[in-house]
N, C-alpha and C. Protein backbone atom coordinates (compact mmCIF):
# COMPACT_ATOMS: atom_id res chain seq x y z
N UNK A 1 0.85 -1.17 0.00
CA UNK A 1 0.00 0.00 0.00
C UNK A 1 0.89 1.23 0.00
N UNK A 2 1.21 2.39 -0.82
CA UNK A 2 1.24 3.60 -1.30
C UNK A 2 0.96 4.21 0.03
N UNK A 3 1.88 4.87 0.81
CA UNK A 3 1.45 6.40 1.81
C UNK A 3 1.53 7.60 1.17
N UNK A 4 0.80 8.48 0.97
CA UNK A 4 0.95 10.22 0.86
C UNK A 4 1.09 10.87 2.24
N UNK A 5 1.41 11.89 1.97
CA UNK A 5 1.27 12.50 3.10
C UNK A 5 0.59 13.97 3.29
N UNK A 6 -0.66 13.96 3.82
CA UNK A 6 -1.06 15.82 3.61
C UNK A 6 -0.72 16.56 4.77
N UNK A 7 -0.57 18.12 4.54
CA UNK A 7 -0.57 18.61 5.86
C UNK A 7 -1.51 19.39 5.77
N UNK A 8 -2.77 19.25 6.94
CA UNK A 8 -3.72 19.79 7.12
C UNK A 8 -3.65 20.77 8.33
N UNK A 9 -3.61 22.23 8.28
CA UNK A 9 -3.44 23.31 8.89
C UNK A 9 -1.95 22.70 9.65
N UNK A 10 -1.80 22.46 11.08
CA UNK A 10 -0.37 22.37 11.06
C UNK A 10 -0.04 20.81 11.36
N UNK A 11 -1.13 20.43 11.10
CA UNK A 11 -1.26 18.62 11.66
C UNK A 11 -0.63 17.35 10.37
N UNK A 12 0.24 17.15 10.43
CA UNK A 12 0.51 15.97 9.67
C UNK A 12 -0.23 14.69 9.47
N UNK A 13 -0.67 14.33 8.40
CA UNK A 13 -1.37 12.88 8.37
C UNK A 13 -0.66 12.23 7.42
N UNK A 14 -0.93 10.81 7.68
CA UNK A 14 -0.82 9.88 6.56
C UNK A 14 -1.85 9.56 6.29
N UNK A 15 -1.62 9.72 4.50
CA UNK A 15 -3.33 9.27 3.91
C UNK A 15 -2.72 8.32 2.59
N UNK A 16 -3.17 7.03 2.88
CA UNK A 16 -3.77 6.32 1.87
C UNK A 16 -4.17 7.02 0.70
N UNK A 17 -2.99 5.95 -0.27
CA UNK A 17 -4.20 6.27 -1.85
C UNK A 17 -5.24 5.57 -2.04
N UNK A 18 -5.43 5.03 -1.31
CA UNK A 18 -7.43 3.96 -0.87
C UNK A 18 -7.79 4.54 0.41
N UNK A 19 -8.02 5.56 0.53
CA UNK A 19 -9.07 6.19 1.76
C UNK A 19 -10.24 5.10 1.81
N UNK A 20 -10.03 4.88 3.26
CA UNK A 20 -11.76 3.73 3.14
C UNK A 20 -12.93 4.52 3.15
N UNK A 21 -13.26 4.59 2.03
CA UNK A 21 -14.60 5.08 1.74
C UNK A 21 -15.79 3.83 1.75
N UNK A 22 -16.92 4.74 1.97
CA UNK A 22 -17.86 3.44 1.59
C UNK A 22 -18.60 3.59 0.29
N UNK A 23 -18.77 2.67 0.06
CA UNK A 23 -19.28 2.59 -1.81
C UNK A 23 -20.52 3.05 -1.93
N UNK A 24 -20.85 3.97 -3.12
CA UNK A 24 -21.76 4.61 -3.59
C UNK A 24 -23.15 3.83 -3.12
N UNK A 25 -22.81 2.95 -3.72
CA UNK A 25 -24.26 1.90 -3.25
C UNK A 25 -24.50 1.92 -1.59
N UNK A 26 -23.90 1.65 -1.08
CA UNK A 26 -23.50 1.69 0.28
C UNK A 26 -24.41 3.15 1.02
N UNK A 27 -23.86 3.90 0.42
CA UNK A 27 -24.35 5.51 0.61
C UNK A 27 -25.86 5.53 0.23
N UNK A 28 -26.19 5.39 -0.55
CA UNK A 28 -27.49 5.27 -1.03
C UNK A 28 -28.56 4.49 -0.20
N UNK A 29 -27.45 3.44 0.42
CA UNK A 29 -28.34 2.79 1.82
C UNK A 29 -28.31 3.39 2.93
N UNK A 30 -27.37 4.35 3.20
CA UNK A 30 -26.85 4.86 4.43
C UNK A 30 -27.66 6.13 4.57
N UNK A 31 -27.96 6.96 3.82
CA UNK A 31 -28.44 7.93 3.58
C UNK A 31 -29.52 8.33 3.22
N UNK A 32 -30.17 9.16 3.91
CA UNK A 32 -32.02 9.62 3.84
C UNK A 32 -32.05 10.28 2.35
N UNK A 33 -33.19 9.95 1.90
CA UNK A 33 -33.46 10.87 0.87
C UNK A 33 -33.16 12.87 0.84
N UNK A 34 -33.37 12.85 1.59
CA UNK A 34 -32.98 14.27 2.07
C UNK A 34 -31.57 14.35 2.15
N UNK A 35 -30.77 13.48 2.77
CA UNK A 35 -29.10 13.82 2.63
C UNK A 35 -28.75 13.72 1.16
N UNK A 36 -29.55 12.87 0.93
CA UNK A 36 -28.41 12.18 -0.80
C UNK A 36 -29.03 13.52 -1.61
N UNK A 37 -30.26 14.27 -1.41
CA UNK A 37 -30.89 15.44 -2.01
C UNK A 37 -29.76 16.62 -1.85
N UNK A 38 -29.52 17.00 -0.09
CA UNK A 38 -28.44 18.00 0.04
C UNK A 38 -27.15 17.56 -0.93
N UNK A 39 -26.63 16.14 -0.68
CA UNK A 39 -25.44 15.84 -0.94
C UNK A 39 -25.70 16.38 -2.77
N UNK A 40 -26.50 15.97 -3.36
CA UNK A 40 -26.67 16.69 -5.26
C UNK A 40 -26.15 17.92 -5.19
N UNK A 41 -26.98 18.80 -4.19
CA UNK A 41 -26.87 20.31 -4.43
C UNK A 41 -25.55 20.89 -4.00
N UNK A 42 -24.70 20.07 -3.18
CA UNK A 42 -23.55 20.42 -2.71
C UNK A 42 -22.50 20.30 -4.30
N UNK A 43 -22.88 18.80 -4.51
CA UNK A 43 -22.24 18.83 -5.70
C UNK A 43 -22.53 19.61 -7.12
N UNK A 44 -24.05 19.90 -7.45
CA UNK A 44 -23.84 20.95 -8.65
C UNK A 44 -23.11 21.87 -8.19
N UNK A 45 -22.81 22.37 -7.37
CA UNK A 45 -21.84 23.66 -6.30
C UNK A 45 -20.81 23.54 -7.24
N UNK A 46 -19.98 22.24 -6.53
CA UNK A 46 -19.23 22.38 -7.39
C UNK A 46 -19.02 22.18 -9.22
N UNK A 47 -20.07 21.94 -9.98
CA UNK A 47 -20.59 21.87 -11.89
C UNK A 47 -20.26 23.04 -11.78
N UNK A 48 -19.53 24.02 -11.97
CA UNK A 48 -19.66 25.38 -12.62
C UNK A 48 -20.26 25.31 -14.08
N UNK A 49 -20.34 24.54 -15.31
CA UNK A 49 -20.71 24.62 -16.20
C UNK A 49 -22.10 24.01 -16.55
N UNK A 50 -22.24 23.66 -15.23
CA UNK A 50 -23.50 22.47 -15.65
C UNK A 50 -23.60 21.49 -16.67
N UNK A 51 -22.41 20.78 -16.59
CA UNK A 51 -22.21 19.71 -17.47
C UNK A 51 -22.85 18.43 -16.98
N UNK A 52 -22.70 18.18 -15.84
CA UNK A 52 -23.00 16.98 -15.00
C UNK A 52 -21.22 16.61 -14.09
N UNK A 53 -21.02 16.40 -14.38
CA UNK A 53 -19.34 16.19 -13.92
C UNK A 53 -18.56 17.68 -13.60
N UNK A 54 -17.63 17.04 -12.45
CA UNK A 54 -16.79 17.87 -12.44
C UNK A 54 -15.38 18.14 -12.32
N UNK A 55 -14.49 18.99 -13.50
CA UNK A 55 -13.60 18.89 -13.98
C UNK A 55 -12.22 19.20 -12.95
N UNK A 56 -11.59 18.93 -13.60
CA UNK A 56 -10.06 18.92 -13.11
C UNK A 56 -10.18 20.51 -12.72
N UNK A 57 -10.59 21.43 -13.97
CA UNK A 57 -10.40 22.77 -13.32
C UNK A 57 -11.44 23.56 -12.96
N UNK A 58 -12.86 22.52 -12.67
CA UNK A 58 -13.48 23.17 -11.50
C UNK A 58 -13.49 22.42 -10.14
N UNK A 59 -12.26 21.86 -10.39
CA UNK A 59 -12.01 21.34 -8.89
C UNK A 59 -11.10 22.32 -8.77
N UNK A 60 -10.06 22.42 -8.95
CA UNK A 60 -8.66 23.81 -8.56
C UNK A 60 -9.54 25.30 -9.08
N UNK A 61 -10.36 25.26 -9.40
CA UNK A 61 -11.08 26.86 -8.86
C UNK A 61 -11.45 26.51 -7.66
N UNK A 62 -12.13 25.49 -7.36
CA UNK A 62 -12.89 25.49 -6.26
C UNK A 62 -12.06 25.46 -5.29
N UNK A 63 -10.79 24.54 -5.37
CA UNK A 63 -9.73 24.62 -3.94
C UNK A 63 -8.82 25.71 -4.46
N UNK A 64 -9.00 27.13 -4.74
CA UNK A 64 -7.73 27.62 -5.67
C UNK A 64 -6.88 27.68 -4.37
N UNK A 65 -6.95 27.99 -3.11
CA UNK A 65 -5.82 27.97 -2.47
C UNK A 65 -4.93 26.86 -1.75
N UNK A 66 -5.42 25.56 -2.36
CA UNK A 66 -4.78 24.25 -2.13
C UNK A 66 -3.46 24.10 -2.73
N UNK A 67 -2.43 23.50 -1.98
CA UNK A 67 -1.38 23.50 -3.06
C UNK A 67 -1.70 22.58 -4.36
N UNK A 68 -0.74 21.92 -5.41
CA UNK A 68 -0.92 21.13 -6.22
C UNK A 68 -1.15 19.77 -5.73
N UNK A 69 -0.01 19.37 -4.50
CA UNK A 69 0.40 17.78 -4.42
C UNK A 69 -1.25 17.82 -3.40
N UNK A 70 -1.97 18.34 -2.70
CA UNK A 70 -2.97 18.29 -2.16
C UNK A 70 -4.31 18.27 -3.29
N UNK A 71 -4.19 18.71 -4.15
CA UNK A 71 -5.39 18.83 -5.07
C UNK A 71 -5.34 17.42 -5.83
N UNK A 72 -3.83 16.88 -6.07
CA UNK A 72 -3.63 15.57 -6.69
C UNK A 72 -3.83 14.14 -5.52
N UNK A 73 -4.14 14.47 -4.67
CA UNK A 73 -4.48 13.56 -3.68
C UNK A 73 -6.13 13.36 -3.43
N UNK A 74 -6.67 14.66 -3.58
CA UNK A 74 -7.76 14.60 -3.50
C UNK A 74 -8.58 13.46 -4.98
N UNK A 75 -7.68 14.03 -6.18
CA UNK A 75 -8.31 13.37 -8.04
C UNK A 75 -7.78 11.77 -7.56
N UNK A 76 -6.54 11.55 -6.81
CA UNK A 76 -6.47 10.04 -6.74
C UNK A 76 -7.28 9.33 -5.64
N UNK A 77 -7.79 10.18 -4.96
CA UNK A 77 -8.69 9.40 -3.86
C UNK A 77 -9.85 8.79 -4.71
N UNK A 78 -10.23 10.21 -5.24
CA UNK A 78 -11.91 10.27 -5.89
C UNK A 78 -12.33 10.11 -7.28
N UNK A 79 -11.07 9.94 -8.15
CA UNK A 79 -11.82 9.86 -9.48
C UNK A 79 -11.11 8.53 -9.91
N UNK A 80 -12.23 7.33 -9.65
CA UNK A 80 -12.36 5.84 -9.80
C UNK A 80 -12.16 5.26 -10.92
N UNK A 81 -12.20 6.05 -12.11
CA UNK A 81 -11.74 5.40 -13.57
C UNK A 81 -11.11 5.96 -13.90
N UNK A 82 -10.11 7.02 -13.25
CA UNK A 82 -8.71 8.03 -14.31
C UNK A 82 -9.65 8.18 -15.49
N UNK A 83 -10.78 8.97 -15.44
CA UNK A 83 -11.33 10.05 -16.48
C UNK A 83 -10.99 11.64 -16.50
N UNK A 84 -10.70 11.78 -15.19
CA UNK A 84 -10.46 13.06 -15.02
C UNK A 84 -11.54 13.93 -14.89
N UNK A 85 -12.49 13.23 -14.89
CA UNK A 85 -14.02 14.25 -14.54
C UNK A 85 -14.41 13.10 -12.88
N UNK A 86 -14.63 14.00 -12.10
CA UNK A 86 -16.05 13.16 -11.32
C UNK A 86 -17.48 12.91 -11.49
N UNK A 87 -18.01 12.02 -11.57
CA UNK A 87 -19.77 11.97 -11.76
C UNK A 87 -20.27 11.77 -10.33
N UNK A 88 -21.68 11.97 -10.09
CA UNK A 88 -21.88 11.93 -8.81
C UNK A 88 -21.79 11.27 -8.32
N UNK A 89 -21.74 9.58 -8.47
CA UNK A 89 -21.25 8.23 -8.11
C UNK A 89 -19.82 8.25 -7.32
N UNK A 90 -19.09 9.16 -8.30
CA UNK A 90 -17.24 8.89 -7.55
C UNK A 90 -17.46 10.33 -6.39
N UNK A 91 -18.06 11.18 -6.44
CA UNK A 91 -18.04 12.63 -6.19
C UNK A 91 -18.42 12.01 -4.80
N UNK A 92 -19.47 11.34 -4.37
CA UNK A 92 -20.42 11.09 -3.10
C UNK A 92 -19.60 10.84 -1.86
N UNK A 93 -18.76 9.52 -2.25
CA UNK A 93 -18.09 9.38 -1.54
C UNK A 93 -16.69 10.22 -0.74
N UNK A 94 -16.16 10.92 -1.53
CA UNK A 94 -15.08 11.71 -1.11
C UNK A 94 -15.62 12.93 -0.26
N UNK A 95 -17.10 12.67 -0.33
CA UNK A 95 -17.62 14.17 0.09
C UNK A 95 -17.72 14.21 1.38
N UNK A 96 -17.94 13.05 2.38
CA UNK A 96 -17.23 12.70 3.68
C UNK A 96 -15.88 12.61 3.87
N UNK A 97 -14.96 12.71 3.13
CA UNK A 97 -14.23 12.74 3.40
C UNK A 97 -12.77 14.05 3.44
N UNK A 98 -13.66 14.89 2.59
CA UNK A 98 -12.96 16.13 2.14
C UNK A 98 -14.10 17.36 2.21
N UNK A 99 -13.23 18.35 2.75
CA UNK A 99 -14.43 19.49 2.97
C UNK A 99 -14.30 19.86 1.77
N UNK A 100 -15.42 21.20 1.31
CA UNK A 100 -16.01 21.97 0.29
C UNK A 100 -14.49 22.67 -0.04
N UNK A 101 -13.85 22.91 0.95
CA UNK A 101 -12.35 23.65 0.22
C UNK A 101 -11.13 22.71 0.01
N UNK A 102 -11.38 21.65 0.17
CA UNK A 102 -10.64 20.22 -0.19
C UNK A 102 -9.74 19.80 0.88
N UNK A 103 -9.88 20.32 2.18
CA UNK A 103 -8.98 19.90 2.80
C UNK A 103 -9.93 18.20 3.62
N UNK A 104 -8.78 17.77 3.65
CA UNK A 104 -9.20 16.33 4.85
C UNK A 104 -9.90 16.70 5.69
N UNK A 105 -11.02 16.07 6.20
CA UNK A 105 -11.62 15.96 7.67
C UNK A 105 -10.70 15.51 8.33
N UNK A 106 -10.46 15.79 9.84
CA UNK A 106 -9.84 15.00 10.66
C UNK A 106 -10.62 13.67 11.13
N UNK A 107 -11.70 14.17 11.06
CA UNK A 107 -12.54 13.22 11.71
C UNK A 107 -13.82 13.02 10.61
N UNK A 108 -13.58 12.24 10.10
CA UNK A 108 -14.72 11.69 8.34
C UNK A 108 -16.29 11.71 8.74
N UNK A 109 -17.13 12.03 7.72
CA UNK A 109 -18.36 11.51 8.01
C UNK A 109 -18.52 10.24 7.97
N UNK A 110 -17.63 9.10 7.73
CA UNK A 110 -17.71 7.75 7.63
C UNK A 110 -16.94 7.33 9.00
N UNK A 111 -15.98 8.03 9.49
CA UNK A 111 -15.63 7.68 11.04
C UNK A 111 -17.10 7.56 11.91
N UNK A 112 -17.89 8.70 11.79
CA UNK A 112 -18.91 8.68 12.60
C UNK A 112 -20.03 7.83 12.71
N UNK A 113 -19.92 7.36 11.13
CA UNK A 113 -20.64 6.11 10.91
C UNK A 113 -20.21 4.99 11.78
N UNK A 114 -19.19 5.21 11.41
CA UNK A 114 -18.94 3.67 11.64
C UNK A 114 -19.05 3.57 13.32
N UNK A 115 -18.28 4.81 13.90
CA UNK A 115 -18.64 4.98 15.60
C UNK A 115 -19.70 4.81 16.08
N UNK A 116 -21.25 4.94 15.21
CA UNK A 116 -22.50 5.24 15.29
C UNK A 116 -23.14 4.06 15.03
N UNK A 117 -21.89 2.82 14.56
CA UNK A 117 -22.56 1.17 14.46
C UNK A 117 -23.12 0.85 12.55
N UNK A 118 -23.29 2.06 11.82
CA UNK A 118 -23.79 2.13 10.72
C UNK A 118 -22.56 1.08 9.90
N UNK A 119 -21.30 1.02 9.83
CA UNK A 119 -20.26 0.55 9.16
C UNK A 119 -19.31 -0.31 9.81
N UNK A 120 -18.66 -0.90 9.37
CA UNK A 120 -17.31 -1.64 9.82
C UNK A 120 -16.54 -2.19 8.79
N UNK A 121 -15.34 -2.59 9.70
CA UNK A 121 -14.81 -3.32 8.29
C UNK A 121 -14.40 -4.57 8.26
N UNK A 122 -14.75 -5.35 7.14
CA UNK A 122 -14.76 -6.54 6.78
C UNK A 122 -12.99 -7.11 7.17
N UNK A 123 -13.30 -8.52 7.22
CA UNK A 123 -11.26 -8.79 6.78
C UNK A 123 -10.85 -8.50 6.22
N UNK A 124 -11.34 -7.51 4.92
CA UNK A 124 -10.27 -7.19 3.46
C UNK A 124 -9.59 -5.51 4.31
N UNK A 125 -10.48 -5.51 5.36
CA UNK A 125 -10.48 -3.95 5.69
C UNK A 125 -10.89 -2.97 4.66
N UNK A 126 -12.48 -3.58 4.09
CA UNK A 126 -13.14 -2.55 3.18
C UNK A 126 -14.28 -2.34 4.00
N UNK A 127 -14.90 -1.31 3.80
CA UNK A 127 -15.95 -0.94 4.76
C UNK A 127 -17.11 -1.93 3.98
N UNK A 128 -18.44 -2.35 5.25
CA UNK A 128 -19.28 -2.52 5.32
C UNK A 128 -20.45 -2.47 5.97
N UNK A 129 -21.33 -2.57 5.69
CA UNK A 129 -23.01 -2.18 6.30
C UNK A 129 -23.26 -2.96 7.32
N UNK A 130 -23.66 -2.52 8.65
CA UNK A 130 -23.53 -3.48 9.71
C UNK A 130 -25.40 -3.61 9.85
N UNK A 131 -25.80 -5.05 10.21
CA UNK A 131 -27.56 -5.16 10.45
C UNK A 131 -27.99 -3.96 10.73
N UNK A 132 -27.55 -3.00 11.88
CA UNK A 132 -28.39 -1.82 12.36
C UNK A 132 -28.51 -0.93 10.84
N UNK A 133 -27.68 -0.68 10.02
CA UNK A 133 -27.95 -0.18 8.80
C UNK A 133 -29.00 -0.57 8.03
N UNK A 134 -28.77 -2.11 7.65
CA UNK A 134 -29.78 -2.64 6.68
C UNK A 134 -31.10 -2.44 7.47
N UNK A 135 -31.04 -2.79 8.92
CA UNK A 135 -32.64 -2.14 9.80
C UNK A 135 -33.03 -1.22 9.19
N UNK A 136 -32.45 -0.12 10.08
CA UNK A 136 -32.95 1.62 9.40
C UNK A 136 -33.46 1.77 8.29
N UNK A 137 -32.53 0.90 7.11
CA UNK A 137 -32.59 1.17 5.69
C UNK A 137 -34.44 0.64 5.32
N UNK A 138 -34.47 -0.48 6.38
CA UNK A 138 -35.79 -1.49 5.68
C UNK A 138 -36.80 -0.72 6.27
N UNK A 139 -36.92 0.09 7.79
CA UNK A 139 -38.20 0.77 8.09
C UNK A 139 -38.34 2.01 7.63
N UNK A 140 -37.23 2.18 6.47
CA UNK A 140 -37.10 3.58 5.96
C UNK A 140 -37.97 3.87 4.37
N UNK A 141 -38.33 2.07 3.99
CA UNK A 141 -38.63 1.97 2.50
C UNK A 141 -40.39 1.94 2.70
N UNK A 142 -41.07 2.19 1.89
CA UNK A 142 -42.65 2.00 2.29
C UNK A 142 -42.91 0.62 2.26
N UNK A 143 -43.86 0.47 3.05
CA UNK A 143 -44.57 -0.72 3.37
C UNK A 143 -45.52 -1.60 2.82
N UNK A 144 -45.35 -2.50 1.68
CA UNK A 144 -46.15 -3.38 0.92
C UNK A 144 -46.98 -4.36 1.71
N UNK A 145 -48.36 -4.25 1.39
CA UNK A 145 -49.45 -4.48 2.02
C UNK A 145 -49.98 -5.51 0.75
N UNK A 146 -50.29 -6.84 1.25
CA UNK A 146 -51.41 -7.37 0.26
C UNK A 146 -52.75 -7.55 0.53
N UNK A 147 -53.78 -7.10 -0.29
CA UNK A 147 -54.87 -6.90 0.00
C UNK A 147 -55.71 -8.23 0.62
N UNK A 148 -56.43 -8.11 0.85
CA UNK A 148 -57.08 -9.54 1.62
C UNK A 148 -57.38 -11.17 0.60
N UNK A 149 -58.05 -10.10 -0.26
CA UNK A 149 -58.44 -11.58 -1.13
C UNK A 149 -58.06 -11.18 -2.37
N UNK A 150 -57.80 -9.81 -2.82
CA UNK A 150 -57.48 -9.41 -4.10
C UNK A 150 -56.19 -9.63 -4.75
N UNK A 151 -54.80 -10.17 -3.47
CA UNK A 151 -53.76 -9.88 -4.48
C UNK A 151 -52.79 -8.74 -4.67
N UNK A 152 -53.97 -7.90 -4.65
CA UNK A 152 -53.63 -6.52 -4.79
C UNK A 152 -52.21 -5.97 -3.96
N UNK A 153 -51.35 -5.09 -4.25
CA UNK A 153 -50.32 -4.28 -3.64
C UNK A 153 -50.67 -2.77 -2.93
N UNK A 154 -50.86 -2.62 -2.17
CA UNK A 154 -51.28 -1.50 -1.78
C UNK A 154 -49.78 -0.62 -1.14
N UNK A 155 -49.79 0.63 -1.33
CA UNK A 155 -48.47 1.00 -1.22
C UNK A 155 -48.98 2.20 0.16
């Protein structure tokens, strides 16, 4: 495994070029309709063109006061096929993990998860969805009802 190293205000870290993120899909379970709603609007934030994706250089407008080797840590964390654009799929995840001006969290929105019982990690040491997740997730979906004698789905 690859170490980088960022320095965030005067604090030294070592960061992984595999930040454990949790996978898009993952997020989509983890997350209320209302977060994954905020989490869009955070990201057209950053679309300056309204393309759908976002580019190499509306990421360094957006961090313009990041150095380089920090802005290139952030594209190798988060952009999953070396396209050089993010889509909201690769974008989601890094977004716990990097603030709006690109610096590291010290402390991730996926740390809190996982502190909060939502995550853990498997033997590969990749994150995963712990029962209390898939719970939440299942009293979170509407409730399919079959009608008495009809068959019927009632939603």
């Amino acid at each position: 495994m690859k170490l980088s190293f960022a320095i965030i205000s005067t604090t030294l870290l070592f960061v992984s070029s595999e930040l454990p993120t949790p996978t898009y899909k993952q997020l989509e379970i983890l997350l209320s309709e209302s977060d994954l709603s905020a989490a869009k609007s955070r990201y057209q934030g950053y679309d300056e063109n309204k393309d759908g994706v976002i580019s190499a250089k509306e990421i360094t407008n957006k961090f313009e006061y990041l150095p380089e080797p920090q802005i290139d840590l952030y594209w190798k964390s988060c952009d999953l096929n070396v396209d050089h654009k993010l889509n909201f799929k690769e974008w989601l995840p890094c977004s716990g993990i990097y603030s709006d001006n690109g610096h590291l969290f010290e402390q991730t929105e996926w740390d809190n998860m996982i502190n909060d019982g939502y995550l853990r990690f498997d033997s590969f040491n990749k994150l995963e969805l712990t029962d209390k997740a898939l719970q939440e997730y299942s009293q979170r979906q509407p409730k399919i009802q079959r009608g008495a004698d009809s068959g019927e789905i009632e939603l």
